[in-house]
C-alpha atoms as a PDB file:
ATOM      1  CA  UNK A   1       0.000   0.000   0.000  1.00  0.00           C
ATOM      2  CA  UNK A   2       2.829   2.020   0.944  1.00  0.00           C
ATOM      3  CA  UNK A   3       4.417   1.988  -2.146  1.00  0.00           C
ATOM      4  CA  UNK A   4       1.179   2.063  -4.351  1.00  0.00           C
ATOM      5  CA  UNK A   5       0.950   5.522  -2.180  1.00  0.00           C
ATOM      6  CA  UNK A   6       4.731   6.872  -3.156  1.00  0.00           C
ATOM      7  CA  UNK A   7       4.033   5.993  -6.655  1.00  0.00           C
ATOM      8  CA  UNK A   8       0.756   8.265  -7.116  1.00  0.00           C
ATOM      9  CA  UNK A   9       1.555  10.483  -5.052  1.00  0.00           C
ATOM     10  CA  UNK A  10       5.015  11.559  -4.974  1.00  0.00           C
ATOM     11  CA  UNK A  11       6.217  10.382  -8.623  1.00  0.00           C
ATOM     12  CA  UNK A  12       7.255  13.782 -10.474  1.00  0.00           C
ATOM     13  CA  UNK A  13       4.776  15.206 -12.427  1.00  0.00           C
ATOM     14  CA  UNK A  14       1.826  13.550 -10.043  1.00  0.00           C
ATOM     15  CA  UNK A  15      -1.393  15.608 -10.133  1.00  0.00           C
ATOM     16  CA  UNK A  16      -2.943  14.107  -7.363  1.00  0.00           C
ATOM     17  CA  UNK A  17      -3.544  16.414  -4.102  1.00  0.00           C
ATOM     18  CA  UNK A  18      -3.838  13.475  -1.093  1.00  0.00           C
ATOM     19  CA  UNK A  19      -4.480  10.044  -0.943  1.00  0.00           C
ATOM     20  CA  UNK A  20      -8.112   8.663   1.291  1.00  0.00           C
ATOM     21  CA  UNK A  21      -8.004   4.984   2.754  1.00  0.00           C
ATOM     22  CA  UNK A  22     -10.613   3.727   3.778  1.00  0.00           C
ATOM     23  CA  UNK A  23      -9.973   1.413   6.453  1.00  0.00           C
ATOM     24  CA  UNK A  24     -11.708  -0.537   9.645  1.00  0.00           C
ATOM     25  CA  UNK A  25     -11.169   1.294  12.837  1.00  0.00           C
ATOM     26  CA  UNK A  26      -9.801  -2.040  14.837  1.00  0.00           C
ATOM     27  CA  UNK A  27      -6.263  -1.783  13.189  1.00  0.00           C
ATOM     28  CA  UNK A  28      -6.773   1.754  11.462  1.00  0.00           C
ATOM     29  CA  UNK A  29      -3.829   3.775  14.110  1.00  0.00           C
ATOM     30  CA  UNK A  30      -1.153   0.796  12.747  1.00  0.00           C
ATOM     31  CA  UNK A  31      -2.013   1.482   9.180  1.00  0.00           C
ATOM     32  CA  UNK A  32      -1.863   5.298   9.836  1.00  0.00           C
ATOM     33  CA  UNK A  33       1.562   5.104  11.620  1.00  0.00           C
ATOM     34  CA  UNK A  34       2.847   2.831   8.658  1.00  0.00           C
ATOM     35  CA  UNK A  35       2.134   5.023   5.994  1.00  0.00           C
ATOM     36  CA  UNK A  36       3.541   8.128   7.790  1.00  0.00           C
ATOM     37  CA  UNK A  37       6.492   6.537   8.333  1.00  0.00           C
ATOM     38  CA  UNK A  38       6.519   5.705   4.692  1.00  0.00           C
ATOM     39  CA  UNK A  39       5.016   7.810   2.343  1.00  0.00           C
ATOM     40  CA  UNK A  40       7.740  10.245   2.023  1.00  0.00           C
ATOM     41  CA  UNK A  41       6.168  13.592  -0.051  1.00  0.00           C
ATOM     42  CA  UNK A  42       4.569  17.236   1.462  1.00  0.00           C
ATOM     43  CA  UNK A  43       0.988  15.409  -0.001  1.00  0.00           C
ATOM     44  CA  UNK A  44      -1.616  13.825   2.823  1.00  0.00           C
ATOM     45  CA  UNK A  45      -2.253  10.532   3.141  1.00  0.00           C
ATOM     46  CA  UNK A  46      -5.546  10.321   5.033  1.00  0.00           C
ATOM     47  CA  UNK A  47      -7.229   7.692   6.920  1.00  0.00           C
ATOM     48  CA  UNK A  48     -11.034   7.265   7.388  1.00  0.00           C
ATOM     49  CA  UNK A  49     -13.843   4.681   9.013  1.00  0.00           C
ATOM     50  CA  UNK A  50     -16.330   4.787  11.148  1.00  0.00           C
ATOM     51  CA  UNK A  51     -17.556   3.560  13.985  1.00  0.00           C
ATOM     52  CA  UNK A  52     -21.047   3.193  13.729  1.00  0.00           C
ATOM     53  CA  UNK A  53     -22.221   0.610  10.979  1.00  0.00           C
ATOM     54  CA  UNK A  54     -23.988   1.924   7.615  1.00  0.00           C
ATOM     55  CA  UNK A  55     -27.443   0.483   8.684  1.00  0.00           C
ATOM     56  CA  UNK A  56     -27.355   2.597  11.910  1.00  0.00           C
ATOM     57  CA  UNK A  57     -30.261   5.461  12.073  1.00  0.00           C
ATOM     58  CA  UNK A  58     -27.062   7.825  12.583  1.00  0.00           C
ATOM     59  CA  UNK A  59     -24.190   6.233  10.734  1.00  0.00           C
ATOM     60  CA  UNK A  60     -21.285   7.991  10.282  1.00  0.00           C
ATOM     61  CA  UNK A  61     -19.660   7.072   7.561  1.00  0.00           C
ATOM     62  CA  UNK A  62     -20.570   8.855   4.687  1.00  0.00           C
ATOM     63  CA  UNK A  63     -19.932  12.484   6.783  1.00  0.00           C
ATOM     64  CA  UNK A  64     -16.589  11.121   7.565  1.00  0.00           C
ATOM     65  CA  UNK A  65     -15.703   9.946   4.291  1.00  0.00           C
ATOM     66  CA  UNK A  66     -16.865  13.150   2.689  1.00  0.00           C
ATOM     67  CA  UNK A  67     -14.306  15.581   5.209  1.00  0.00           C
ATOM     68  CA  UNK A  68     -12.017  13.223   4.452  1.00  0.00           C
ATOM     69  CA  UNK A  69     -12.055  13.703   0.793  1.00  0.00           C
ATOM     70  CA  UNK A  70     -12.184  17.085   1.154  1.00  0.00           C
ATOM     71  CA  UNK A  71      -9.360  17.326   3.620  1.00  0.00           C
ATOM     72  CA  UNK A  72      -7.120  15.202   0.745  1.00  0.00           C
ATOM     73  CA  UNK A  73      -7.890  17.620  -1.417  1.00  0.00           C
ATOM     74  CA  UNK A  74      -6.901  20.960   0.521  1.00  0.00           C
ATOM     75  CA  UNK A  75      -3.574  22.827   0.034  1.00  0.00           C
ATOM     76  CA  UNK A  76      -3.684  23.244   3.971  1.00  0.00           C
ATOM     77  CA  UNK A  77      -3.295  19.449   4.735  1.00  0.00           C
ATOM     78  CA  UNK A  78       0.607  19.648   2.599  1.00  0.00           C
ATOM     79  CA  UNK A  79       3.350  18.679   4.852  1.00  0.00           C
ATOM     80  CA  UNK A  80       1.441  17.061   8.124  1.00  0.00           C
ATOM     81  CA  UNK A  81       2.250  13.826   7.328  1.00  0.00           C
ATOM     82  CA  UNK A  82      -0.679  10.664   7.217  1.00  0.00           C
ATOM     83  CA  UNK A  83      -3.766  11.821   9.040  1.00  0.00           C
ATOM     84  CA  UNK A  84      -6.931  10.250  10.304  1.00  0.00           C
ATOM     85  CA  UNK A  85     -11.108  11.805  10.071  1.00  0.00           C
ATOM     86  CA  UNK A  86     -13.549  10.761  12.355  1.00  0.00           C
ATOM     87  CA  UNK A  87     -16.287  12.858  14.075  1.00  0.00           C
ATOM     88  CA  UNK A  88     -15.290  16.041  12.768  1.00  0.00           C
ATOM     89  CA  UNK A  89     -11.709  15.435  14.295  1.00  0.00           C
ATOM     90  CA  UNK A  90      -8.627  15.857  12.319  1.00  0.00           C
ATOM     91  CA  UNK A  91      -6.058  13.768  14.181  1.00  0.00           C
ATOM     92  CA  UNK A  92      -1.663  13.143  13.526  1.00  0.00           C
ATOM     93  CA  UNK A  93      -0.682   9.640  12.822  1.00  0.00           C
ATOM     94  CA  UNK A  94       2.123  10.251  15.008  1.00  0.00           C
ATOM     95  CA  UNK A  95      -0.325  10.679  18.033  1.00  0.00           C
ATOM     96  CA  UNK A  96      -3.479   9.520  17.402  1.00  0.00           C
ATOM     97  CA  UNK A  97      -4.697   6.355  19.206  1.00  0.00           C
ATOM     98  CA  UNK A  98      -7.787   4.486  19.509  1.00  0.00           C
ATOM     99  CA  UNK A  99      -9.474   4.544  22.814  1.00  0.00           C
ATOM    100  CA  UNK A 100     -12.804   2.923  23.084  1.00  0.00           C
ATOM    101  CA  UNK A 101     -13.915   0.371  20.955  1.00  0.00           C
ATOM    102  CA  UNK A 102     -17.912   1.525  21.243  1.00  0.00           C
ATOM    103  CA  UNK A 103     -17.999   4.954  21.144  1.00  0.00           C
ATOM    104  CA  UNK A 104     -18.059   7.848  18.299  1.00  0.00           C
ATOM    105  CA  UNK A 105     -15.313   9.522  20.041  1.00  0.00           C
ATOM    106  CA  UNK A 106     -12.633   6.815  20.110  1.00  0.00           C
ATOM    107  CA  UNK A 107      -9.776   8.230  18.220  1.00  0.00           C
ATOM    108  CA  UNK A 108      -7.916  10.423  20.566  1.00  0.00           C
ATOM    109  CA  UNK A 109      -4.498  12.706  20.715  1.00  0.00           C
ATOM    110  CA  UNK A 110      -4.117  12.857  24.147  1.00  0.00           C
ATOM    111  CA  UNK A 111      -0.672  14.115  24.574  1.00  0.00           C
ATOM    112  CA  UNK A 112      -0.301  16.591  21.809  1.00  0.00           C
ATOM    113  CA  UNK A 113      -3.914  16.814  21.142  1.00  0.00           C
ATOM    114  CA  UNK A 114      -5.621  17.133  17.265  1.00  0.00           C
ATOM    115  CA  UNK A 115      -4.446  18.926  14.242  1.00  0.00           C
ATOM    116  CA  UNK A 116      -7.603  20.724  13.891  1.00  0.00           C
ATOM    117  CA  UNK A 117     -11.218  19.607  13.052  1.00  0.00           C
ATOM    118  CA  UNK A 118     -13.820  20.348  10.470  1.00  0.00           C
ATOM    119  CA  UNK A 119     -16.572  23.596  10.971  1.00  0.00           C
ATOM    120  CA  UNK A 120     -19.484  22.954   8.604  1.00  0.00           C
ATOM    121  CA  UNK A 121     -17.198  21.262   5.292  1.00  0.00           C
ATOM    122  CA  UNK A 122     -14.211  23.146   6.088  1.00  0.00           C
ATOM    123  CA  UNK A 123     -11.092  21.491   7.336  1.00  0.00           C
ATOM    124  CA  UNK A 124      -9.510  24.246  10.325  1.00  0.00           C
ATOM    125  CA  UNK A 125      -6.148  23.151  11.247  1.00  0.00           C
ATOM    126  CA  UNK A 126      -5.673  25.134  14.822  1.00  0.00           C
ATOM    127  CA  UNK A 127      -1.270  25.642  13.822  1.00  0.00           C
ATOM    128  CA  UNK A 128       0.872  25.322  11.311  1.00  0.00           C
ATOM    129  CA  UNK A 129       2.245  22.461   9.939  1.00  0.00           C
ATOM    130  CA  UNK A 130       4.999  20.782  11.855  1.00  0.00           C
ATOM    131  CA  UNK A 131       6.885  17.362  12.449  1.00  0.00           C
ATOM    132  CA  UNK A 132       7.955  15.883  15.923  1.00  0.00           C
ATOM    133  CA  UNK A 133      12.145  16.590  15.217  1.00  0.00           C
ATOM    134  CA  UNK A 134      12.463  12.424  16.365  1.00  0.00           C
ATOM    135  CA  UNK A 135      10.291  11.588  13.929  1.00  0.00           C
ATOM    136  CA  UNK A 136      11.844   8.857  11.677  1.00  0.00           C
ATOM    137  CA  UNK A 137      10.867   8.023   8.242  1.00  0.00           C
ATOM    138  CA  UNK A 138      11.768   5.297   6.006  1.00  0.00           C
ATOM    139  CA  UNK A 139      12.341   4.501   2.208  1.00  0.00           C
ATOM    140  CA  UNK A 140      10.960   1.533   0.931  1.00  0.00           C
ATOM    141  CA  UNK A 141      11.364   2.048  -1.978  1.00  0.00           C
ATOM    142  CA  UNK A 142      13.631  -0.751  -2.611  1.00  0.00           C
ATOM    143  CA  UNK A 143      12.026  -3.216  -0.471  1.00  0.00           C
ATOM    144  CA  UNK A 144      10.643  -6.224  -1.614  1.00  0.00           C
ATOM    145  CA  UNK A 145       9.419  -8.085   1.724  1.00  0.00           C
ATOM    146  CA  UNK A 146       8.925  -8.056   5.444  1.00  0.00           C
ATOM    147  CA  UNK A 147       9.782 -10.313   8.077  1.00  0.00           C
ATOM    148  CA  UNK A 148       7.233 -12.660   9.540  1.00  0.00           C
ATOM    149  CA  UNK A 149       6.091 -11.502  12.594  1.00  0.00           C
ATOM    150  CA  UNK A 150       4.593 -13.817  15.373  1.00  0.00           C
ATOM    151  CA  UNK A 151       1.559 -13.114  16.608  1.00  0.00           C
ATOM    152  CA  UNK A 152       0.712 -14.090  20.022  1.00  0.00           C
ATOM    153  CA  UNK A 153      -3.324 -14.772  21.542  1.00  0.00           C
ATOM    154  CA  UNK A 154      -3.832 -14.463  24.909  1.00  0.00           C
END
């Protein structure tokens, strides 16, 4: 995905303002922390589910989907690396966790807090774009597997 990602996106000459996922919210943070790390251009790569399911009276898909869309598509999103929409948050891949596995308001940034959220169909982004200076990133471009890696029930 990753590299599908580098190739649209950051391939000279690419028209193409973000990138949406669309992704389950049970491993959605891993995902978003993967393709920050990798997905090396100023363009967004953005993250989006929901947590209520489409046949719900209030499901909330389709408004997240839409300000996520629209939040790929803004020149304001450039250079904050992989981000994730839900409930009219805007969250950082690089501190954006998952919280509750019920509730509308899972997706958190506790420490640093969120990027910004969205008023009406506007994305407002409460600073300017910045990176953590420890954050690493990594070319993959060259990289044709990954390790196995065990996974362990309890």
């Amino acid at each position: 995905m990753a590299k599908l990602a580098n190739e649209i996106l950051c391939s000279e000459g690419s028209d193409v303002d973000g990138l949406v996922i669309t992704h389950g919210t049970d491993t959605a943070e891993e995902t978003l922390y993967f393709m920050d790390a990798t997905v090396n251009c100023r363009k967004p790569v953005v993250i989006v589910g929901a947590m209520r399911p489409s046949t719900a009276i209030s499901a909330d898909g389709p408004a997240n989907l839409l300000q996520a869309v629209t939040l790929a598509g803004s020149p304001d999103a450039r250079d904050r690396g992989a981000m994730i929409v839900l409930n009219d948050r805007i969250g950082s891949a690089y501190y954006t966790i998952k919280t509750n596995a019920n509730t509308l308001e899972t997706f958190r940034a506790l420490e640093q807090g969120y990027l910004g959220m969205f008023l009406s169909s506007k994305a407002v982004f409460y600073y300017p774009p910045v990176q953590p200076t420890f954050k690493k990133t990594f070319d993959i471009t060259n990289v044709t597997s990954l390790p196995m890696v065990d996974v362990l029930y309890g």
